[in-house]
Structure formats: structure tokens, C-alpha cells
C-alpha atoms as a PDB file:
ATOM      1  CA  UNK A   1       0.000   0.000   0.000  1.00  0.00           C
ATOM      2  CA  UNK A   2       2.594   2.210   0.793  1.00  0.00           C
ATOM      3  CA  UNK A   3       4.223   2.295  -2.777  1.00  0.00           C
ATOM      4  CA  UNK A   4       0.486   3.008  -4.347  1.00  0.00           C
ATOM      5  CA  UNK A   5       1.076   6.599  -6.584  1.00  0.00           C
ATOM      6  CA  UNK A   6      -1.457   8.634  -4.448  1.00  0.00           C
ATOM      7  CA  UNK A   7      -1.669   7.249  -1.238  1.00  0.00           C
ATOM      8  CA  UNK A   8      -3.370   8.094   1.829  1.00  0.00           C
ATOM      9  CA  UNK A   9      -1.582   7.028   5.146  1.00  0.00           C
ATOM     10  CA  UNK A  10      -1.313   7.735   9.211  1.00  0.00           C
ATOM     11  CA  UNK A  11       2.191   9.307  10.075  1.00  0.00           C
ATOM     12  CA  UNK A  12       2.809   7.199  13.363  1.00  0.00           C
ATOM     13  CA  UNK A  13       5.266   9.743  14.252  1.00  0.00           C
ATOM     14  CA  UNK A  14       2.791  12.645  14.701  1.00  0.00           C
ATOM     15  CA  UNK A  15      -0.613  11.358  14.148  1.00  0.00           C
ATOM     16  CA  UNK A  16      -0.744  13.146  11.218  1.00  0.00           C
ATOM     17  CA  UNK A  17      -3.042  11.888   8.736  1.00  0.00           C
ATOM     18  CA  UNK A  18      -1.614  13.040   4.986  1.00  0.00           C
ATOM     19  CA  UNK A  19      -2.269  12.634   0.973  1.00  0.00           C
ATOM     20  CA  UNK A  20       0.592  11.848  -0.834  1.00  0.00           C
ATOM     21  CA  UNK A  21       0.971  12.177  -4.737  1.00  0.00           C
ATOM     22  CA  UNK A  22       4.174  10.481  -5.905  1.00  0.00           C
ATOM     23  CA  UNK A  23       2.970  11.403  -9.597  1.00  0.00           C
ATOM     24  CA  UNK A  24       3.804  14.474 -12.341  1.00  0.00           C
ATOM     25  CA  UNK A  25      -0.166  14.939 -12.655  1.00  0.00           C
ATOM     26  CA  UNK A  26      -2.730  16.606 -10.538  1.00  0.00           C
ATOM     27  CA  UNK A  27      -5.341  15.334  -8.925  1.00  0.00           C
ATOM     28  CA  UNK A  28      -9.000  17.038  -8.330  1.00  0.00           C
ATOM     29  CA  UNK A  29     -12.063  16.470  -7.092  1.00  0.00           C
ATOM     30  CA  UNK A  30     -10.806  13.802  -4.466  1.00  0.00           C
ATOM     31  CA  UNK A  31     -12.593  13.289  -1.191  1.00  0.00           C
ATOM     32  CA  UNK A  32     -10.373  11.852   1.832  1.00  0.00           C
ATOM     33  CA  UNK A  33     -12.902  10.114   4.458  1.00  0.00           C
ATOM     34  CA  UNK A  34     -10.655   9.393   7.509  1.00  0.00           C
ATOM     35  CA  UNK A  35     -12.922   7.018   9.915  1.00  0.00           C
ATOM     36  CA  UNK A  36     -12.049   5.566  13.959  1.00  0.00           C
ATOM     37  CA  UNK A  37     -13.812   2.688  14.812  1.00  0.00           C
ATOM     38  CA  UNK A  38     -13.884   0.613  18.116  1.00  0.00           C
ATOM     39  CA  UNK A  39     -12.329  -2.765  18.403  1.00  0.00           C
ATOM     40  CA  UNK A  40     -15.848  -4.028  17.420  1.00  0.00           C
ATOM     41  CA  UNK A  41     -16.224  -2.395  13.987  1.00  0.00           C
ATOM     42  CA  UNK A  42     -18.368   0.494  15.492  1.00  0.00           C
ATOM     43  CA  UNK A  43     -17.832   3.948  13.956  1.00  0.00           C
ATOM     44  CA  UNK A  44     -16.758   6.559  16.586  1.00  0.00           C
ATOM     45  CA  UNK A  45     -16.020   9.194  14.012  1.00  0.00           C
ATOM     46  CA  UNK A  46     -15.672   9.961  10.537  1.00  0.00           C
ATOM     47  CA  UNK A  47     -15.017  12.843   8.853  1.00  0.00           C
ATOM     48  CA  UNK A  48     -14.609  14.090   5.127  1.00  0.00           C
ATOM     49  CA  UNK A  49     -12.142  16.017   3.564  1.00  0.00           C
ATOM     50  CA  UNK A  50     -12.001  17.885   0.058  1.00  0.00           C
ATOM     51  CA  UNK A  51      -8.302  17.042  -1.757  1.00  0.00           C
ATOM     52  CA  UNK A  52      -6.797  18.814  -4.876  1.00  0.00           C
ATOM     53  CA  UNK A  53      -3.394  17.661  -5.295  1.00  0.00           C
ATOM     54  CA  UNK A  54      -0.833  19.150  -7.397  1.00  0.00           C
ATOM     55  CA  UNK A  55       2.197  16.851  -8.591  1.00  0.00           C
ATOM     56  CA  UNK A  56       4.453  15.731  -6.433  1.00  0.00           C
ATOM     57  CA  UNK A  57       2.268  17.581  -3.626  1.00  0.00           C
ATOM     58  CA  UNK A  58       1.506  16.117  -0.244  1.00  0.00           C
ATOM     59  CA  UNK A  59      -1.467  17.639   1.582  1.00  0.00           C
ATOM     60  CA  UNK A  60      -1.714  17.499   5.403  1.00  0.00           C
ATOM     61  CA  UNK A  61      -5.270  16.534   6.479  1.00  0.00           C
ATOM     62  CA  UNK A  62      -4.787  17.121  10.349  1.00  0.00           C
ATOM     63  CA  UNK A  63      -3.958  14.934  13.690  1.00  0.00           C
ATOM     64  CA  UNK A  64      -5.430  11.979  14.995  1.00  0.00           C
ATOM     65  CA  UNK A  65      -6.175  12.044  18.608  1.00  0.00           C
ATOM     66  CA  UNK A  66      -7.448   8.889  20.347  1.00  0.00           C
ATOM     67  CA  UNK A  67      -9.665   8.604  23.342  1.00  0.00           C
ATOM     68  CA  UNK A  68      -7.231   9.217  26.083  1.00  0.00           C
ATOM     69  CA  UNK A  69      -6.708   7.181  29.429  1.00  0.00           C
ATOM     70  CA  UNK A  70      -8.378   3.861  27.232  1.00  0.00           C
ATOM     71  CA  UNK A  71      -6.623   0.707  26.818  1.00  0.00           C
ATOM     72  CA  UNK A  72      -9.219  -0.123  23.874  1.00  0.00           C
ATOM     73  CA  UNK A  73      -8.086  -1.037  20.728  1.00  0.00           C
ATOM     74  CA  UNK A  74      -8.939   1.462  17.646  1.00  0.00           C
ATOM     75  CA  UNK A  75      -9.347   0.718  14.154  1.00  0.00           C
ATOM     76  CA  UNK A  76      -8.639   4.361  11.554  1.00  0.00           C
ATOM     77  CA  UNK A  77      -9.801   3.120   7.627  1.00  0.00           C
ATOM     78  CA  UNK A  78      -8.819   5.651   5.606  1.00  0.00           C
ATOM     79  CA  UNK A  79     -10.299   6.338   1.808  1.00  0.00           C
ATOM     80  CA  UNK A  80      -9.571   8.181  -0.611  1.00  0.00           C
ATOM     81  CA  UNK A  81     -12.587   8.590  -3.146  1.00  0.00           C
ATOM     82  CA  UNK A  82     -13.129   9.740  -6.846  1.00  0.00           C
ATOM     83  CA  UNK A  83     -16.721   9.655  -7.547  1.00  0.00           C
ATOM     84  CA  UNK A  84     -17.971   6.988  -5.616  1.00  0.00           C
ATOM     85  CA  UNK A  85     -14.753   4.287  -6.850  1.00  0.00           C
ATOM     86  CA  UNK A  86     -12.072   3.425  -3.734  1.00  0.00           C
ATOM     87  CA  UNK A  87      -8.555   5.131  -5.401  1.00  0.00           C
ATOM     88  CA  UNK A  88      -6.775   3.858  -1.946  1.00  0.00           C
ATOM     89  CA  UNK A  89      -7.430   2.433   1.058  1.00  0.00           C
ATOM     90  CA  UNK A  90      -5.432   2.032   4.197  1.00  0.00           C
ATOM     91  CA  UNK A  91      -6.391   0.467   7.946  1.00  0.00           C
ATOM     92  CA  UNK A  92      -4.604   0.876  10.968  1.00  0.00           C
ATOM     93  CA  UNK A  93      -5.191  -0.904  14.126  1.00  0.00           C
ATOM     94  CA  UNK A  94      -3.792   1.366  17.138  1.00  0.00           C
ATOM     95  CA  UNK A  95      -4.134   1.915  20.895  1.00  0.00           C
ATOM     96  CA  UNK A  96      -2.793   4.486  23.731  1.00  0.00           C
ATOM     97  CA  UNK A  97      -1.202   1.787  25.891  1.00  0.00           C
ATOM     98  CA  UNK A  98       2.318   1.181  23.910  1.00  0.00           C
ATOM     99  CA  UNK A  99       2.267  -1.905  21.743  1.00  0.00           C
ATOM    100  CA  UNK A 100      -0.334  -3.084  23.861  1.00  0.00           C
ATOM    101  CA  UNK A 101      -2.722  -5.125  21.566  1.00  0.00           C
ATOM    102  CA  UNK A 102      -4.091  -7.797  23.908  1.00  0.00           C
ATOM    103  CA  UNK A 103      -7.518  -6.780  23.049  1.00  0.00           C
ATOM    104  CA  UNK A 104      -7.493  -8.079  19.929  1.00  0.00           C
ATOM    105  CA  UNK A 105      -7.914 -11.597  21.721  1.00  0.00           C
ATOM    106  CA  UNK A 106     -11.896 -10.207  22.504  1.00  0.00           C
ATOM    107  CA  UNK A 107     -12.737 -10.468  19.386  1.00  0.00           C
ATOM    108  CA  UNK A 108     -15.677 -12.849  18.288  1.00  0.00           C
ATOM    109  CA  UNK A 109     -15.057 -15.657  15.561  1.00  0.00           C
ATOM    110  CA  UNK A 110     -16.665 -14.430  12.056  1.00  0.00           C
ATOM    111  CA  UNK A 111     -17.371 -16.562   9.279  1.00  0.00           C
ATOM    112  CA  UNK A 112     -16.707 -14.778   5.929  1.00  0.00           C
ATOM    113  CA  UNK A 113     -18.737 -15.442   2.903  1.00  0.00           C
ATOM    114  CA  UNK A 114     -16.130 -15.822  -0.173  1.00  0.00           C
ATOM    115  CA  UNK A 115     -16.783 -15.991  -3.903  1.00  0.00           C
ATOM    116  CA  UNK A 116     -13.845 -16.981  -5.895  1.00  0.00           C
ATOM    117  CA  UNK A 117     -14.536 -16.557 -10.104  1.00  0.00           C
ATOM    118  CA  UNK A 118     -11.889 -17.880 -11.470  1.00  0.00           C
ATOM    119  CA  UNK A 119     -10.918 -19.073 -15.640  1.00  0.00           C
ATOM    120  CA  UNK A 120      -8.888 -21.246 -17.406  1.00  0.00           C
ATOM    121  CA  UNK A 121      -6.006 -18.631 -17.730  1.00  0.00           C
ATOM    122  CA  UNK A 122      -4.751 -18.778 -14.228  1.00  0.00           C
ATOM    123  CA  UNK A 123      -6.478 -15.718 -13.300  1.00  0.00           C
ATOM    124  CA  UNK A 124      -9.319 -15.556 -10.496  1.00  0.00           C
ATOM    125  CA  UNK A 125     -11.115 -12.623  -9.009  1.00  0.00           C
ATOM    126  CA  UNK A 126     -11.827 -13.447  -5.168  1.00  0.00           C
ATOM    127  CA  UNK A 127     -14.630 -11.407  -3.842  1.00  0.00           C
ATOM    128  CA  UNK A 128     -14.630 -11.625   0.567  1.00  0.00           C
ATOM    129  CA  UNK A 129     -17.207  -9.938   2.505  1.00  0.00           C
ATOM    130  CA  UNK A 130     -17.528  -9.981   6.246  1.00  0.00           C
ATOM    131  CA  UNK A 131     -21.316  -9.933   6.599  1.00  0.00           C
ATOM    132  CA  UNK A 132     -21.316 -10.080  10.463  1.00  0.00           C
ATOM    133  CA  UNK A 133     -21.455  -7.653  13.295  1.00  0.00           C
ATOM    134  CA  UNK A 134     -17.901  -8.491  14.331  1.00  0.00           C
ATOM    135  CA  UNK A 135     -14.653  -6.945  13.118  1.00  0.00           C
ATOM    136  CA  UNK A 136     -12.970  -9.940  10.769  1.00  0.00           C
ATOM    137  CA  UNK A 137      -8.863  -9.179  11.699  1.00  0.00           C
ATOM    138  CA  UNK A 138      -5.891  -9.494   9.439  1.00  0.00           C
ATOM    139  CA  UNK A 139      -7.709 -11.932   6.979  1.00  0.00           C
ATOM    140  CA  UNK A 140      -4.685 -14.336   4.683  1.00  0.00           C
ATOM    141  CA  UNK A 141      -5.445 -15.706   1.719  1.00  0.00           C
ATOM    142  CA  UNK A 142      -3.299 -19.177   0.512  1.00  0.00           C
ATOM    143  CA  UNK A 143      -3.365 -21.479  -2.450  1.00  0.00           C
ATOM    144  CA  UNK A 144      -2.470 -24.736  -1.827  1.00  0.00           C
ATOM    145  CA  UNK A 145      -1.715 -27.806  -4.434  1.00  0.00           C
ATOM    146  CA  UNK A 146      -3.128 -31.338  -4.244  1.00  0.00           C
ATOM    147  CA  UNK A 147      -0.286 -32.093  -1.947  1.00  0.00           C
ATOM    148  CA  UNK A 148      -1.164 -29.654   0.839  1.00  0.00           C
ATOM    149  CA  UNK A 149       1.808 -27.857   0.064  1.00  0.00           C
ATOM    150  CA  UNK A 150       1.540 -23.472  -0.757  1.00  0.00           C
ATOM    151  CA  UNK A 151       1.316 -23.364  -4.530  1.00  0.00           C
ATOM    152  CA  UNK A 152       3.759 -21.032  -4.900  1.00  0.00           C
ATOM    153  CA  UNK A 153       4.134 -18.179  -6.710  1.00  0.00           C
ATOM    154  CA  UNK A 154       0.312 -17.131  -6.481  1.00  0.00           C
ATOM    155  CA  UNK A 155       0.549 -13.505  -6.624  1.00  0.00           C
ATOM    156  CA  UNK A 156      -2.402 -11.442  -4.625  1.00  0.00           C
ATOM    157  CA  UNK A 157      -3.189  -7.692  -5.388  1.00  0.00           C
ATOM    158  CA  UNK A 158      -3.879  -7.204  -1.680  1.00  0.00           C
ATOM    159  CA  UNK A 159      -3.211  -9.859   1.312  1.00  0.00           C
ATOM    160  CA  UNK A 160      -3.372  -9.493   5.119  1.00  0.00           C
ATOM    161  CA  UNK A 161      -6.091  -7.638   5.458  1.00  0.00           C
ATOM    162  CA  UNK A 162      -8.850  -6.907   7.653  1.00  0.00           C
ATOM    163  CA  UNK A 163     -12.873  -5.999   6.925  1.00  0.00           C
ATOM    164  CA  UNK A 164     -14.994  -4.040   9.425  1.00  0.00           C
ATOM    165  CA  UNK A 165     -18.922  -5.391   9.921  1.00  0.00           C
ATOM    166  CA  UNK A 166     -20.748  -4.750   5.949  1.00  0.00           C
ATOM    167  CA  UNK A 167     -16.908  -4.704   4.336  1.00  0.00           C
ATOM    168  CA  UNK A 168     -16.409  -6.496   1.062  1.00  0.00           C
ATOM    169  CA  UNK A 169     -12.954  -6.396  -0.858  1.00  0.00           C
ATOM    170  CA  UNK A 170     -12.029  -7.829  -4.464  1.00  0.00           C
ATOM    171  CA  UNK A 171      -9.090  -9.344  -4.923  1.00  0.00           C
ATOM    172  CA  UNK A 172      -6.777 -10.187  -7.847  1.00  0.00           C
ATOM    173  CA  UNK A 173      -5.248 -13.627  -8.332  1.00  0.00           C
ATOM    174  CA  UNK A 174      -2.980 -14.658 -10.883  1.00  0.00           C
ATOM    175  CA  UNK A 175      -1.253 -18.198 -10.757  1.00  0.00           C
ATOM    176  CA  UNK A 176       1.965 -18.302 -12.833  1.00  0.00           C
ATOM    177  CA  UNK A 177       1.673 -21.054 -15.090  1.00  0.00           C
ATOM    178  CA  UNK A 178       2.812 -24.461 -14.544  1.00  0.00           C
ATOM    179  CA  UNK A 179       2.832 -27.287 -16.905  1.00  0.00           C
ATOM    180  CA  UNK A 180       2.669 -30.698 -14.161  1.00  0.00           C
ATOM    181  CA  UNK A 181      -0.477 -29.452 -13.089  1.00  0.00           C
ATOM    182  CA  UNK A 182      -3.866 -28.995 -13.912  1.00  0.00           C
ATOM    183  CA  UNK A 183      -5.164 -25.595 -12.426  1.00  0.00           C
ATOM    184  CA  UNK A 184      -8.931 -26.317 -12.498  1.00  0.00           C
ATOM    185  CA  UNK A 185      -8.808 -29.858 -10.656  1.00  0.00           C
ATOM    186  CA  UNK A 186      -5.628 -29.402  -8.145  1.00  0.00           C
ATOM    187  CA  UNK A 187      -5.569 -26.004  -6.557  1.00  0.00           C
ATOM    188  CA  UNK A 188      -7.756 -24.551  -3.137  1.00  0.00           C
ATOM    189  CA  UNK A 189      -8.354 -21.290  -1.989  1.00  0.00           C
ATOM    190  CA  UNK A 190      -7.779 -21.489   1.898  1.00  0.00           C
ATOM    191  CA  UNK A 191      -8.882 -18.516   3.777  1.00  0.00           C
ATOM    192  CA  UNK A 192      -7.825 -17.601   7.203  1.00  0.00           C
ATOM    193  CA  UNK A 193      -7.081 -14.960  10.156  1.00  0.00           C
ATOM    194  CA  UNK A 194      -6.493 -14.116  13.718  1.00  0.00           C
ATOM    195  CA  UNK A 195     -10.373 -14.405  14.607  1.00  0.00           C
ATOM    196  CA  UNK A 196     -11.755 -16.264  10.714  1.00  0.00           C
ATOM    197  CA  UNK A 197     -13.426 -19.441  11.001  1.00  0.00           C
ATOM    198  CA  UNK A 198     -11.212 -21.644   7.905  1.00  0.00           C
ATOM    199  CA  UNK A 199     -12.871 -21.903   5.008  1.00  0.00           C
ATOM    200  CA  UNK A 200     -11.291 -23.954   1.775  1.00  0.00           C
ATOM    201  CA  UNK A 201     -12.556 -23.207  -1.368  1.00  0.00           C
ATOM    202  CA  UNK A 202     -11.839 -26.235  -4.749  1.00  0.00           C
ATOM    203  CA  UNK A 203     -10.863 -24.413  -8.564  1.00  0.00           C
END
């Protein structure tokens, strides 16, 4: 995420919550929706933010300032949008009480509901939502070959990740191609994370 062109991101140093454009072109017409949740996936906050970027420009959007004297455990999704399409995203999981994260063990189990479209080619679209009223945290995505083994390389456009109650994601798969297998009949989508009830998915 951090190497995405225009990129929205949390400096840890300050709090500071900034747009960067690493490109020679402007951007307009941008909305930045910075957003806290609890450890639950409740909102706490949100707020939107016109951005106009020039090139090369980074654009200070101001400080994030958690609750204070809480040992909670905060989620911050940031957005930037561009008429109702997701340019970036970004999600942060943070707390007061220094590296402190023993929270996260509260969490409820959440099955996922996953769609995986894939074709002959060796290219799949995997669609995960998280339809329940539980936060689903740092969610991995693995395919494995008929001998249990990771079918490697399997390249994901996003991995690691983590959906808030309602969140859905798309992700790209593509499978470098190799010839002592057959794709369709020997590969599985396994889907996992710290609170994700496994679910294995056949090609």
C-alpha cells in the first residue's frame, strides 16, 4: 500500500493523517474520508475532507487524537474517493497503551462469505465480505496444491487484510503457469485470520 502513486496514510510519528501524490499529474475532485472505529467495527467518528493535489504535492489533512486514558483497541480506515470508486485504502489498528494489543484476543469468531470466479487462464477474481457484526482481523489468503503444500508463486493484489462489519474487498489472483499441473482440478483457496473461522474453497 505504501508504494500506491497517491496514497493516503497515518504518520505514526505525529498522528498526522496526509495525501501523498508520488505522480507528475494533478489530482481534483478527491474526497479523503478518515474514519475511527472501536475494536468491534463500530464507527466513533468519521469525517470528510475535500483534496486537490498538485504533482508531487503532499497535503496534510490534520492529527489523529485517540480517546485518552483507554486501553481499547482502535481501528482508523482511511479512503480516498473519486466519484464513488475506492482510489486507496489504508487500515490501521492502534491503541494508547504502547504496543499493547491484547484486546485483539476479545474479538468474536466471524465466518466470511467468499466468492472466488476464477478461468482457465490462471487468473481468479476473489470477492470476501464480512457480513457479520464483528470486526474480521488481518484476513490471509493461501493457495495450496493437491499435496497440501503453498502453490507457490500465487501472486495477490492485496493480502493481510482486515474488513470491518458490511466490508467487502475484491481481490486479484494470478497463478503463474505451470505445466505438471492442472489448475482447475488441483488447486484450493484457503482462507484464514487471527479471529476467521477456515474456510477452503476447490478451482
Amino acid at each position: 500500500h505504501g508504494a500506491t502513486p497517491v496514497h493516503i496514510q497515518l504518520n505514526l510519528n505525529d498522528s498526522m493523517v496526509c495525501v501523498v501524490n508520488q505522480t507528475t499529474n494533478e489530482f481534483g475532485s478527491i474526497t479523503a474520508v478518515i474514519s475511527l472505529y472501536d475494536l468491534h467495527g463500530k464507527l466513533i467518528s468519521e469525517q470528510k475532507s475535500p483534496v486537490n493535489l498538485k504533482a508531487q504535492d503532499v497535503m496534510l489533512l490534520g492529527m489523529l487524537k485517540l480517546q485518552e486514558d483507554s486501553n481499547e483497541v482502535f481501528f482508523l480506515k482511511l479512503q480516498l474517493v473519486h466519484n464513488d470508486k475506492i482510489l486507496d485504502d489504508n487500515l490501521y489498528w492502534l491503541t494508547n497503551k504502547s504496543h499493547s494489543y491484547e484486546k485483539l484476543n476479545e474479538l468474536e469468531k466471524v465466518t466470511l462469505k467468499t466468492i472466488l470466479d476464477n478461468s482457465v487462464d490462471g487468473h481468479a477474481v476473489i470477492t470476501i465480505s464480512n457480513p457479520e457484526n464483528e470486526t474480521a482481523f488481518f484476513i490471509r489468503l493461501k493457495i495450496m496444491n493437491a499435496r497440501n503444500e503453498l502453490r507457490l508463486p500465487s501472486f495477490f493484489s492485496d493480502n493481510y487484510f482486515t474488513l470491518l462489519p458490511g466490508d467487502k474487498k475484491k481481490i486479484e489472483l494470478d497463478l503463474a503457469p505451470d505445466n505438471n499441473e492442472v489448475i482447475q482440478d488441483n488447486l484450493k483457496l484457503m482462507v484464514e485470520g487471527w479471529n476467521i473461522l477456515p474456510e477452503e474453497i476447490k478451482f
